[in-house]
C-alpha atoms as a PDB file:
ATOM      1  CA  UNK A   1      93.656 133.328 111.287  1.00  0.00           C
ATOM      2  CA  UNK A   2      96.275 130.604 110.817  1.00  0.00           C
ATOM      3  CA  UNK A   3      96.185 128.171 113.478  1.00  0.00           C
ATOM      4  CA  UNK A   4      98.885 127.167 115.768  1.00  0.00           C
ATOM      5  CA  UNK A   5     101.620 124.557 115.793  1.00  0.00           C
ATOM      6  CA  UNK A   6     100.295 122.872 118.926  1.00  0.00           C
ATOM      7  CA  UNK A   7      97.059 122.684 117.280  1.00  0.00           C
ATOM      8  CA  UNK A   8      98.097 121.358 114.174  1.00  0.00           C
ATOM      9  CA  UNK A   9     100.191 118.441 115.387  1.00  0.00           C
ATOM     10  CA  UNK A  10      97.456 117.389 117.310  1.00  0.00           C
ATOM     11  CA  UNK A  11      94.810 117.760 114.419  1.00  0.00           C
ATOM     12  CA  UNK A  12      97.386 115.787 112.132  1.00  0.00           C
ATOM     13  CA  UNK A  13      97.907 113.188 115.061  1.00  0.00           C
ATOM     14  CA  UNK A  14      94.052 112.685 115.683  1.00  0.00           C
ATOM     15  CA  UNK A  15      93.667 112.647 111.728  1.00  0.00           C
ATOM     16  CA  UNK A  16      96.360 109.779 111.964  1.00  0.00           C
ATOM     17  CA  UNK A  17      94.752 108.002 114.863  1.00  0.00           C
ATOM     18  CA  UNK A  18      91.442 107.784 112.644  1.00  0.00           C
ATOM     19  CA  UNK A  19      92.518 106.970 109.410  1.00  0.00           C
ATOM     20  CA  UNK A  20      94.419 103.827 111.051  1.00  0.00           C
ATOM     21  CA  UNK A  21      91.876 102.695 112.830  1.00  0.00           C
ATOM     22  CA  UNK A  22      89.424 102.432 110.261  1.00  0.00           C
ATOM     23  CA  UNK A  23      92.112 101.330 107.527  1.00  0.00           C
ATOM     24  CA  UNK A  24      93.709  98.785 109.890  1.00  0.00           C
ATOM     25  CA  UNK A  25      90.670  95.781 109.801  1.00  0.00           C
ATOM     26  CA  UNK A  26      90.904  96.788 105.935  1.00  0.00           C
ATOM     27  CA  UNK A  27      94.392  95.681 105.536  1.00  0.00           C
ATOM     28  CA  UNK A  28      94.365  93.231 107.811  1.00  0.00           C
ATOM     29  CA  UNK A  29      91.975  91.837 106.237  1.00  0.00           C
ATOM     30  CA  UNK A  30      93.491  91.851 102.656  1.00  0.00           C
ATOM     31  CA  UNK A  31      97.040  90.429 104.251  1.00  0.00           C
ATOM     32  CA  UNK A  32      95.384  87.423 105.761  1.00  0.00           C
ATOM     33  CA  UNK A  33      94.025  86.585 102.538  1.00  0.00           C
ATOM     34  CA  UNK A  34      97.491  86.063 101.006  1.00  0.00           C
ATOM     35  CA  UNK A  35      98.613  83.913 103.865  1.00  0.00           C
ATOM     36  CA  UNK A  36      97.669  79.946 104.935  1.00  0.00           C
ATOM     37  CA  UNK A  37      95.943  79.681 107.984  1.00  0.00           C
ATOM     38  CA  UNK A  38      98.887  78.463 109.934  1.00  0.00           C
ATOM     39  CA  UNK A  39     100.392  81.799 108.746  1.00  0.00           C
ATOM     40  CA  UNK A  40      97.174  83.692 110.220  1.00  0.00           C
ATOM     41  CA  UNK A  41      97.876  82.678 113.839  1.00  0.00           C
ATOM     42  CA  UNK A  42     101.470  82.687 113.937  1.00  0.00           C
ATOM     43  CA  UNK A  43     101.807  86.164 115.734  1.00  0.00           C
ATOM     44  CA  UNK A  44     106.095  86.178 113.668  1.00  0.00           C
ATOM     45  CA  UNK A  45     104.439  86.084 110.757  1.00  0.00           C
ATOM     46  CA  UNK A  46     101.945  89.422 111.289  1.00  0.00           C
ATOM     47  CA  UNK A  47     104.533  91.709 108.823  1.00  0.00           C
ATOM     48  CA  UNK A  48     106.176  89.451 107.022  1.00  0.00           C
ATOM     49  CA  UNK A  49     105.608  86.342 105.243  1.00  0.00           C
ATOM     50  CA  UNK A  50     105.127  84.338 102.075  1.00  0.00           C
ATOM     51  CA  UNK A  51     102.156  85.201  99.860  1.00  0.00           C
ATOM     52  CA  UNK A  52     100.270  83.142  98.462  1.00  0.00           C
ATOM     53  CA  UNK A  53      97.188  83.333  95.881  1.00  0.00           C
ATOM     54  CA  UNK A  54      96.195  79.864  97.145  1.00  0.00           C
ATOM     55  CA  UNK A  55      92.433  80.679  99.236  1.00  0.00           C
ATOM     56  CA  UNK A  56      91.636  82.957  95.944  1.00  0.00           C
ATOM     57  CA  UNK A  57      92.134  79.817  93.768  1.00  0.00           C
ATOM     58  CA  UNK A  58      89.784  78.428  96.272  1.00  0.00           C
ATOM     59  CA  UNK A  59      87.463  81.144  96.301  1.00  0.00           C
ATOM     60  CA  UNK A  60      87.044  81.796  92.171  1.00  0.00           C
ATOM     61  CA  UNK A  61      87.600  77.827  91.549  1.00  0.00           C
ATOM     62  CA  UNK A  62      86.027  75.567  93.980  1.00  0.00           C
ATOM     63  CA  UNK A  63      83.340  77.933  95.866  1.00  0.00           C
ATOM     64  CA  UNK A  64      81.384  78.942  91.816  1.00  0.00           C
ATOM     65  CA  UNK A  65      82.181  82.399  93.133  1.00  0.00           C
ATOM     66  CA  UNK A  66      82.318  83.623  89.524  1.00  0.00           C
ATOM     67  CA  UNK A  67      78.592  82.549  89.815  1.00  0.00           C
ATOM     68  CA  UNK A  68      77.706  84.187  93.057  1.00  0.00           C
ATOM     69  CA  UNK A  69      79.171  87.212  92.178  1.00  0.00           C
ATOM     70  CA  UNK A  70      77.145  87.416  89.014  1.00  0.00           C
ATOM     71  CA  UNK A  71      74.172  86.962  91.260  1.00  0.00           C
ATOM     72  CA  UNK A  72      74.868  90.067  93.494  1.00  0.00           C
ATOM     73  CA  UNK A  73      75.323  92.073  90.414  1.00  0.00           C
ATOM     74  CA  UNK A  74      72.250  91.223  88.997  1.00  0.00           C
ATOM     75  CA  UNK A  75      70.316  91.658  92.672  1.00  0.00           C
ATOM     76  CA  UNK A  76      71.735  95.001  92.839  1.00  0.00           C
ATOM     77  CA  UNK A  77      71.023  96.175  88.949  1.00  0.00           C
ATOM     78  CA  UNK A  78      67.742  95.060  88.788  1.00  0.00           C
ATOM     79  CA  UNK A  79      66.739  96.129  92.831  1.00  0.00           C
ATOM     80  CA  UNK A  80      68.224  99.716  91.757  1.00  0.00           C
ATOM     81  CA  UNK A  81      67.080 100.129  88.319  1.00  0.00           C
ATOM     82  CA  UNK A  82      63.444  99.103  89.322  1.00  0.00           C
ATOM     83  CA  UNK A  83      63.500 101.789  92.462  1.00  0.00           C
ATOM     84  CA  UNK A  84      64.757 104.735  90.393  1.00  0.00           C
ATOM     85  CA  UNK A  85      61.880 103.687  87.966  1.00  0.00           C
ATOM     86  CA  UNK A  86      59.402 104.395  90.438  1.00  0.00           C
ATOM     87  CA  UNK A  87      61.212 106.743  93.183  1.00  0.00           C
ATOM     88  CA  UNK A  88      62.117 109.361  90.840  1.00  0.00           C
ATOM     89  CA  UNK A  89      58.907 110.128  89.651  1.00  0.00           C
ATOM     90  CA  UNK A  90      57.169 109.240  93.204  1.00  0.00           C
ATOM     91  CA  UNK A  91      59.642 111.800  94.717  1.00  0.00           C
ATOM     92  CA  UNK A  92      59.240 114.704  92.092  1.00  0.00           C
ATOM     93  CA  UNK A  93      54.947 114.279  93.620  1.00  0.00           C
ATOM     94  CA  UNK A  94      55.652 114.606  96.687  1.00  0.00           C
ATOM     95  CA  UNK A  95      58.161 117.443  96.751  1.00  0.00           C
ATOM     96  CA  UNK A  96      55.546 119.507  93.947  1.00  0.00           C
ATOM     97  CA  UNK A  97      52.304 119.120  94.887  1.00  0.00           C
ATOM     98  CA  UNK A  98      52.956 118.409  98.474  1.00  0.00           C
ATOM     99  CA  UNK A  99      52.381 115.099  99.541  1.00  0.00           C
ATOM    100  CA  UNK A 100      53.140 114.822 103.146  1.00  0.00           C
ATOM    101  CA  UNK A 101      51.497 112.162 104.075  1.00  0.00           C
ATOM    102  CA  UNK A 102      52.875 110.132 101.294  1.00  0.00           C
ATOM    103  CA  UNK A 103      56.420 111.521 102.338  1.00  0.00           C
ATOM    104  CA  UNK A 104      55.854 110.666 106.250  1.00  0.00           C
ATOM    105  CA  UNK A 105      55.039 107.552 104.898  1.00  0.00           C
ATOM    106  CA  UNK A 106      57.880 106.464 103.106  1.00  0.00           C
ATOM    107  CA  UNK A 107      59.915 108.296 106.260  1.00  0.00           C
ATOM    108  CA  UNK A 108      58.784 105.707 107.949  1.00  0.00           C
ATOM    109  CA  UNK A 109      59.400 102.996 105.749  1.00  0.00           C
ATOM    110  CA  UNK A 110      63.090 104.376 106.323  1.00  0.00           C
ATOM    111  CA  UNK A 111      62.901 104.665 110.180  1.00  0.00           C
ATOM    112  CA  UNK A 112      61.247 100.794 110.294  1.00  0.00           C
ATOM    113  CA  UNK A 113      64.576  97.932 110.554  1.00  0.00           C
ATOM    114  CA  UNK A 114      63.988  96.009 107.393  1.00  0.00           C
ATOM    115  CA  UNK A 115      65.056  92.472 109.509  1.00  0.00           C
ATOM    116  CA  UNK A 116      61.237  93.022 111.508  1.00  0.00           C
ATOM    117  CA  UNK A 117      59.654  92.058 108.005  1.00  0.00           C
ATOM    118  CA  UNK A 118      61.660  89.468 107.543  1.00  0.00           C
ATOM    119  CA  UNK A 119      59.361  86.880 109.165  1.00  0.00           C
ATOM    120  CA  UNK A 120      56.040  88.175 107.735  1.00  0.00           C
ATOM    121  CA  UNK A 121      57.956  88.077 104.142  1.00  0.00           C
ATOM    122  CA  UNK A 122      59.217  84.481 104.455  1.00  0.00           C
ATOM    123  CA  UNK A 123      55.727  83.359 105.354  1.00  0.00           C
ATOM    124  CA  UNK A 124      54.094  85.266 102.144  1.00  0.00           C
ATOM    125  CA  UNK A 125      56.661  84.623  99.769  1.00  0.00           C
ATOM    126  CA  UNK A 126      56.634  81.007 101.093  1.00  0.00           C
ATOM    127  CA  UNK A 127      53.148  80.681 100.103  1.00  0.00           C
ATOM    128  CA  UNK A 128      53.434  82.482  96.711  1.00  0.00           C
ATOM    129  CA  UNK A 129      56.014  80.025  95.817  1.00  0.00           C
ATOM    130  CA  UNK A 130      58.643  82.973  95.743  1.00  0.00           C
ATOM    131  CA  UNK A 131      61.412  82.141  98.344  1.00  0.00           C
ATOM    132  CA  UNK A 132      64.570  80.492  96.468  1.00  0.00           C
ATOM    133  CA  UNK A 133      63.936  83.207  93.544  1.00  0.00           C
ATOM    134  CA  UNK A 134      65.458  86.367  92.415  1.00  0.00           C
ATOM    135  CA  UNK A 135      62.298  88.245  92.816  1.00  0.00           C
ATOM    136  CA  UNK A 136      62.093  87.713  96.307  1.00  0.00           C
ATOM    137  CA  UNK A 137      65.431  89.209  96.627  1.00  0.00           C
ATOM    138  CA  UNK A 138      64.837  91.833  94.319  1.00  0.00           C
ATOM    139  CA  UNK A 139      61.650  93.027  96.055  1.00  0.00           C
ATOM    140  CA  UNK A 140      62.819  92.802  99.534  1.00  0.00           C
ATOM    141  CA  UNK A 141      66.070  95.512  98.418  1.00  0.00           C
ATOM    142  CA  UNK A 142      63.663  97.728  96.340  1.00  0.00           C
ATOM    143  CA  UNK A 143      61.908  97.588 100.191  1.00  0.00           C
ATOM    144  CA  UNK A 144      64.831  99.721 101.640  1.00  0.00           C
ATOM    145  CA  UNK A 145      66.426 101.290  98.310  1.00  0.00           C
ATOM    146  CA  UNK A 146      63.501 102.919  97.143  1.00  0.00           C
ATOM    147  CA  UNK A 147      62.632 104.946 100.119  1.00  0.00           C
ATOM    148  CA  UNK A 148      66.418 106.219 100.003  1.00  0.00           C
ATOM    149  CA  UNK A 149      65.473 107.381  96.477  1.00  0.00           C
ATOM    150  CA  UNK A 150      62.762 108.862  97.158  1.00  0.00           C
ATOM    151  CA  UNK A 151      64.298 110.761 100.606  1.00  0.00           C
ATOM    152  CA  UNK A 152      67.396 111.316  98.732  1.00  0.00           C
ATOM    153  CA  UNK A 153      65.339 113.326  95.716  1.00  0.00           C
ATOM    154  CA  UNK A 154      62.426 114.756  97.931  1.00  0.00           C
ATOM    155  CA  UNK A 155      65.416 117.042  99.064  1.00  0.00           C
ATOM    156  CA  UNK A 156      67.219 117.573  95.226  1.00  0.00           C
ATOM    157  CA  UNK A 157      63.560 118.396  93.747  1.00  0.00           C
ATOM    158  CA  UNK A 158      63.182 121.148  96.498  1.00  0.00           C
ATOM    159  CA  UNK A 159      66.126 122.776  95.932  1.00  0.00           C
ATOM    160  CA  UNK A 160      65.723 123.068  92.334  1.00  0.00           C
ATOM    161  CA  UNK A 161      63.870 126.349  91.126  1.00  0.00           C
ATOM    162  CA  UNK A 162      60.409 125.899  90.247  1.00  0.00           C
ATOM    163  CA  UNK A 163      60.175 129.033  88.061  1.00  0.00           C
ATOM    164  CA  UNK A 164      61.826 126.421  85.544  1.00  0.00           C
ATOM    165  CA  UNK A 165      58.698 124.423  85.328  1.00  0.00           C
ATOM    166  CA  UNK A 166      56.498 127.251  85.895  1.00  0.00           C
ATOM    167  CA  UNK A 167      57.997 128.929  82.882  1.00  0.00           C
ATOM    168  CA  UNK A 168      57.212 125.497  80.463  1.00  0.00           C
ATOM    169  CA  UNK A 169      53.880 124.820  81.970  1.00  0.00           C
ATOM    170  CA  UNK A 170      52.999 128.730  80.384  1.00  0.00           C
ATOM    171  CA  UNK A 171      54.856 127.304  77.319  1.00  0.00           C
ATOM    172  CA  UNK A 172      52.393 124.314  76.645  1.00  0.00           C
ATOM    173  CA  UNK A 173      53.880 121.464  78.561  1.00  0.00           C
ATOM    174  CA  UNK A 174      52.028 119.774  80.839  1.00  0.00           C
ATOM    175  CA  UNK A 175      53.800 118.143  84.453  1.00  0.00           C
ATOM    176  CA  UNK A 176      54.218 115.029  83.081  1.00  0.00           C
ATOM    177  CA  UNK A 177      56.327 117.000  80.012  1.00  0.00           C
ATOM    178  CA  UNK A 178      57.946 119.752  82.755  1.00  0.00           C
ATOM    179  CA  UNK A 179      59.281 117.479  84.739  1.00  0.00           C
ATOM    180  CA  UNK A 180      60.480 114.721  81.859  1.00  0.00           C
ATOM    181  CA  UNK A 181      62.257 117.766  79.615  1.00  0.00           C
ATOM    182  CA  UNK A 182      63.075 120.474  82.226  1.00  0.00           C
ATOM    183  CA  UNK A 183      63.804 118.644  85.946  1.00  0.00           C
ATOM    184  CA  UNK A 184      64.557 114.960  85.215  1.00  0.00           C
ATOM    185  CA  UNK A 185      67.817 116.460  83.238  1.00  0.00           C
ATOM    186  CA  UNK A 186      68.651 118.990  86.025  1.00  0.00           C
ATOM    187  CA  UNK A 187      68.381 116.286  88.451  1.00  0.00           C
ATOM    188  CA  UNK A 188      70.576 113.967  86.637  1.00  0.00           C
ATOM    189  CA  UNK A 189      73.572 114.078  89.553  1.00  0.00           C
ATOM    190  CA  UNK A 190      71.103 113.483  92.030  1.00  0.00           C
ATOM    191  CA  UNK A 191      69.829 110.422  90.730  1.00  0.00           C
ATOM    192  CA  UNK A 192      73.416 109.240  90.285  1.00  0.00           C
ATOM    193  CA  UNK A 193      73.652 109.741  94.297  1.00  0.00           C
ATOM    194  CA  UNK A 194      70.427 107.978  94.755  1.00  0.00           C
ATOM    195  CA  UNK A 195      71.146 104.525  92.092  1.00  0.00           C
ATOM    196  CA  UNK A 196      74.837 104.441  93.773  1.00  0.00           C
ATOM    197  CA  UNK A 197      73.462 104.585  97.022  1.00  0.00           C
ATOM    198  CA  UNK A 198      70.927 102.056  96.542  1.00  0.00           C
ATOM    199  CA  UNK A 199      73.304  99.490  94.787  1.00  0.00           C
ATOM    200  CA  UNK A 200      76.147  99.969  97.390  1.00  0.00           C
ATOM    201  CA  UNK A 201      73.376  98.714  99.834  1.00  0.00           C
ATOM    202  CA  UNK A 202      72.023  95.670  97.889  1.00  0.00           C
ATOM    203  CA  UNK A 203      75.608  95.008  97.272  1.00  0.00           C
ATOM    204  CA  UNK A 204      75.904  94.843 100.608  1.00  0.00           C
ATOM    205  CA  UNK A 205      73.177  93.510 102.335  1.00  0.00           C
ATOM    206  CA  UNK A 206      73.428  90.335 103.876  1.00  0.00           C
ATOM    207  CA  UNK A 207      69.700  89.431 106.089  1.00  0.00           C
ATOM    208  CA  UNK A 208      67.574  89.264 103.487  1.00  0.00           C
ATOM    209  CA  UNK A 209      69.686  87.307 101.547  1.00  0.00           C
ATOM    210  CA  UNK A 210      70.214  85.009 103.621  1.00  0.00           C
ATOM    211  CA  UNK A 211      66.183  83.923 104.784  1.00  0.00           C
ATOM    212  CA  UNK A 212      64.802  84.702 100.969  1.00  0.00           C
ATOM    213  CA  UNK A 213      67.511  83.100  98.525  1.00  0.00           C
ATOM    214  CA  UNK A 214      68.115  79.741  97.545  1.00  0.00           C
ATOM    215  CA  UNK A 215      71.386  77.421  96.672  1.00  0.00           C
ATOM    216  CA  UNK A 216      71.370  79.035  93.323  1.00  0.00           C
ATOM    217  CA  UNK A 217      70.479  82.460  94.095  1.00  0.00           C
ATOM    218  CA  UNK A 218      73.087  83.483  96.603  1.00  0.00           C
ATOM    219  CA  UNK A 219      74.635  86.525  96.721  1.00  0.00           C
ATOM    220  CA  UNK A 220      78.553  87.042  97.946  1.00  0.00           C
ATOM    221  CA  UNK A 221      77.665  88.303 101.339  1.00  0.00           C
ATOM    222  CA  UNK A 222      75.833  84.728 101.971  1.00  0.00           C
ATOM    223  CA  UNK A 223      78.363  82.709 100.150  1.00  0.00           C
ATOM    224  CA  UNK A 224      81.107  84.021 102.359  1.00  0.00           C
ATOM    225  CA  UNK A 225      79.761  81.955 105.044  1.00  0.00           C
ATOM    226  CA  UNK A 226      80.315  78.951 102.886  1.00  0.00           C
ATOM    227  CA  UNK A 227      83.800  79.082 104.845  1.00  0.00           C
ATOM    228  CA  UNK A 228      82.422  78.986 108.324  1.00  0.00           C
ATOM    229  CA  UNK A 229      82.202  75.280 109.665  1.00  0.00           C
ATOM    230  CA  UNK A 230      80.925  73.854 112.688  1.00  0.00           C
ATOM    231  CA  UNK A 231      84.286  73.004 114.036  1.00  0.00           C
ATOM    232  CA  UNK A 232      87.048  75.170 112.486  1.00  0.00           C
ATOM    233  CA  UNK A 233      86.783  78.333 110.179  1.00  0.00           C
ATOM    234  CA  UNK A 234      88.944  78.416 106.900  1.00  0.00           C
ATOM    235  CA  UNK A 235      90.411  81.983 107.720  1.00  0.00           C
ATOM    236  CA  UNK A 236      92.575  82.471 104.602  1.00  0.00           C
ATOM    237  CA  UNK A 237      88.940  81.391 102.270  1.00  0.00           C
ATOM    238  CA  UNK A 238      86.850  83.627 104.725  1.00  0.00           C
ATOM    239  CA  UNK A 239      89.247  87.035 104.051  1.00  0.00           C
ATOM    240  CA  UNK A 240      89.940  86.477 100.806  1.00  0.00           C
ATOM    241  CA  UNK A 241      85.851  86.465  99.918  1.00  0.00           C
ATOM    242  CA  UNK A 242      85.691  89.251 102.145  1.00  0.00           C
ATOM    243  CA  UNK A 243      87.882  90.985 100.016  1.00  0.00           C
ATOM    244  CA  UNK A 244      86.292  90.020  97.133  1.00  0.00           C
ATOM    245  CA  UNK A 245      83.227  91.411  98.359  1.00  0.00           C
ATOM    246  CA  UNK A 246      84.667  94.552  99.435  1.00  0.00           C
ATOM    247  CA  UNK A 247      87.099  95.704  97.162  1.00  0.00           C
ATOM    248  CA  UNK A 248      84.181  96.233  94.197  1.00  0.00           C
ATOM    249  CA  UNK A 249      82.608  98.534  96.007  1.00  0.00           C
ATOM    250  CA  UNK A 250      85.303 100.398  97.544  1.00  0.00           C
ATOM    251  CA  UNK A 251      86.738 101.290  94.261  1.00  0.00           C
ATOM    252  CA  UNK A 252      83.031 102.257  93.496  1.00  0.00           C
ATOM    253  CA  UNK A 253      82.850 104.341  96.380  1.00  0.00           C
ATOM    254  CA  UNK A 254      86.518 106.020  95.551  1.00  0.00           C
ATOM    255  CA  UNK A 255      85.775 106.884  92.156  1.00  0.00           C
ATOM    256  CA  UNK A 256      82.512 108.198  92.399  1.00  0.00           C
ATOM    257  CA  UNK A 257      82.642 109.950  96.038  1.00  0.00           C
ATOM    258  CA  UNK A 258      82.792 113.393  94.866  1.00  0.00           C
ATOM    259  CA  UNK A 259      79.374 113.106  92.357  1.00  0.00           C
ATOM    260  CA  UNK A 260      77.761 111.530  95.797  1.00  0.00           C
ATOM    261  CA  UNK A 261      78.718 114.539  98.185  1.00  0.00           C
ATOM    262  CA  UNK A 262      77.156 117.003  95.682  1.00  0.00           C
ATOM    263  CA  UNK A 263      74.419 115.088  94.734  1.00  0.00           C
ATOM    264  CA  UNK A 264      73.859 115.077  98.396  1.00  0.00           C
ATOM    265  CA  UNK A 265      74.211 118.729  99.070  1.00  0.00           C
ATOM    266  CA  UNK A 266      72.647 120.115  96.074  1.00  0.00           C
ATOM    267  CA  UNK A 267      69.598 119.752  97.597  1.00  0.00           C
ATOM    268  CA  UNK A 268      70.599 121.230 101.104  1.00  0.00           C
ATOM    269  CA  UNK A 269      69.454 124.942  99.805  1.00  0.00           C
ATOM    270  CA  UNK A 270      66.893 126.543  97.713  1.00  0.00           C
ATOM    271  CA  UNK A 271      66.688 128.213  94.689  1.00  0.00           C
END
């Protein structure tokens, strides 16, 4: 049934409404970092003004961005490459042989706010000699991203048949072989869900960074508050790191949102 004319201006309208609410902090964001910060308060200059490349000089130049950003990347590659290492195979055991209290476990390693261990992890890692380091950083990620792996494939390896496997096992291969030859290749979109997923969110992740890393290990989401003094705030510097940090990942997210959505709902039936 085609719906009505009243009904579609409003669904456009409301469609409208949303999109420019969650766009406008975006762009405002990206504007102010082309302007001064005399610019940024002068309410004339909101549309229309002179831009100006002059805080990303400042960012790229004088902050070692290029550095920090190399940081993040490695945080992120390492933190995700280590947690599909050991959540793919960790989530193919629980969903076969039926694990569930290794699954309600790492439920609730998802369901516990990774800023309570904070604390107990400075004071450990202190001791160890740890804090300042990349592996610190590395291990508190893989803390949150591999339970996301592991939920996010619990729910792929179900859905895939398991006539597949039952069929090689009668063939000679053992579960190690089934799952390496038969469902690690069938699950290949799934763990592309699960690694972008988890590197979107070290990307992005700003706490742990920010008790566990050092002067030379910061990652962008720390060195953007490099631009926040105790008396003033360098506005155009702040947005124009902010963009910095977000942009990456938004043209991550853009070009790679329609292998997330189905490796997200290929799981969501069986067989």
């Amino acid at each position: 049934m085609k719906p009505s004319k009243p009904y579609r201006v409003f669904r456009t309208s409301a469609l409208v409404v949303v999109v420019f609410a969650l766009m406008a902090p975006l762009l405002w964001m990206i504007a102010a970092s082309f302007k001064t910060n005399v610019d940024i308060y002068d309410t004339a200059k909101a549309f229309v003004f002179s831009p100006s490349l002059k805080n990303y000089e400042t960012v790229l130049q004088q902050a070692n961005y290029l550095q920090f950003i190399g940081n993040s990347l490695w945080v992120a590659f390492a933190a995700t490459a280590l947690s599909l290492l050991l959540g793919v195979p960790a989530a193919y055991s629980m969903s076969r042989f039926n694990m569930k209290k290794s699954a309600l476990v790492v439920l609730m390693a998802r369901v516990i706010p990774g800023v309570s261990l904070l604390v107990p992890w400075y004071y450990v890692f202190s001791n160890l000699k740890l804090v300042g380091g990349f592996t610190v950083l590395i291990l508190s990620h893989m803390f949150v991203s591999l339970p996301l792996i592991v939920y996010i494939m619990m729910g792929y390896f179900d859905g895939l048949p398991i006539e597949l496997e039952e069929a090689a096992l009668v063939d000679g291969l053992t579960h190690i072989g089934a799952f390496r030859r038969i469902t690690l290749p069938l699950s290949v979109p799934g763990v592309a869900t699960a690694g972008i997923l988890s590197f979107i969110f070290s990307w992005n992740n700003f706490m742990f960074a920010l008790v566990l890393s050092g002067s030379d290990t910061k990652t962008l989401p720390v060195a953007i508050f490099d631009f926040v003094g105790y008396a003033s705030i360098d506005w155009g510097g702040l947005m124009a790191a902010a963009t910095v940090v977000t942009l990456p990942i938004m043209l991550i997210a853009l070009f790679v949102q329609k292998y997330v959505v189905s490796g997200l709902t290929a799981g969501a039936t069986k067989g």
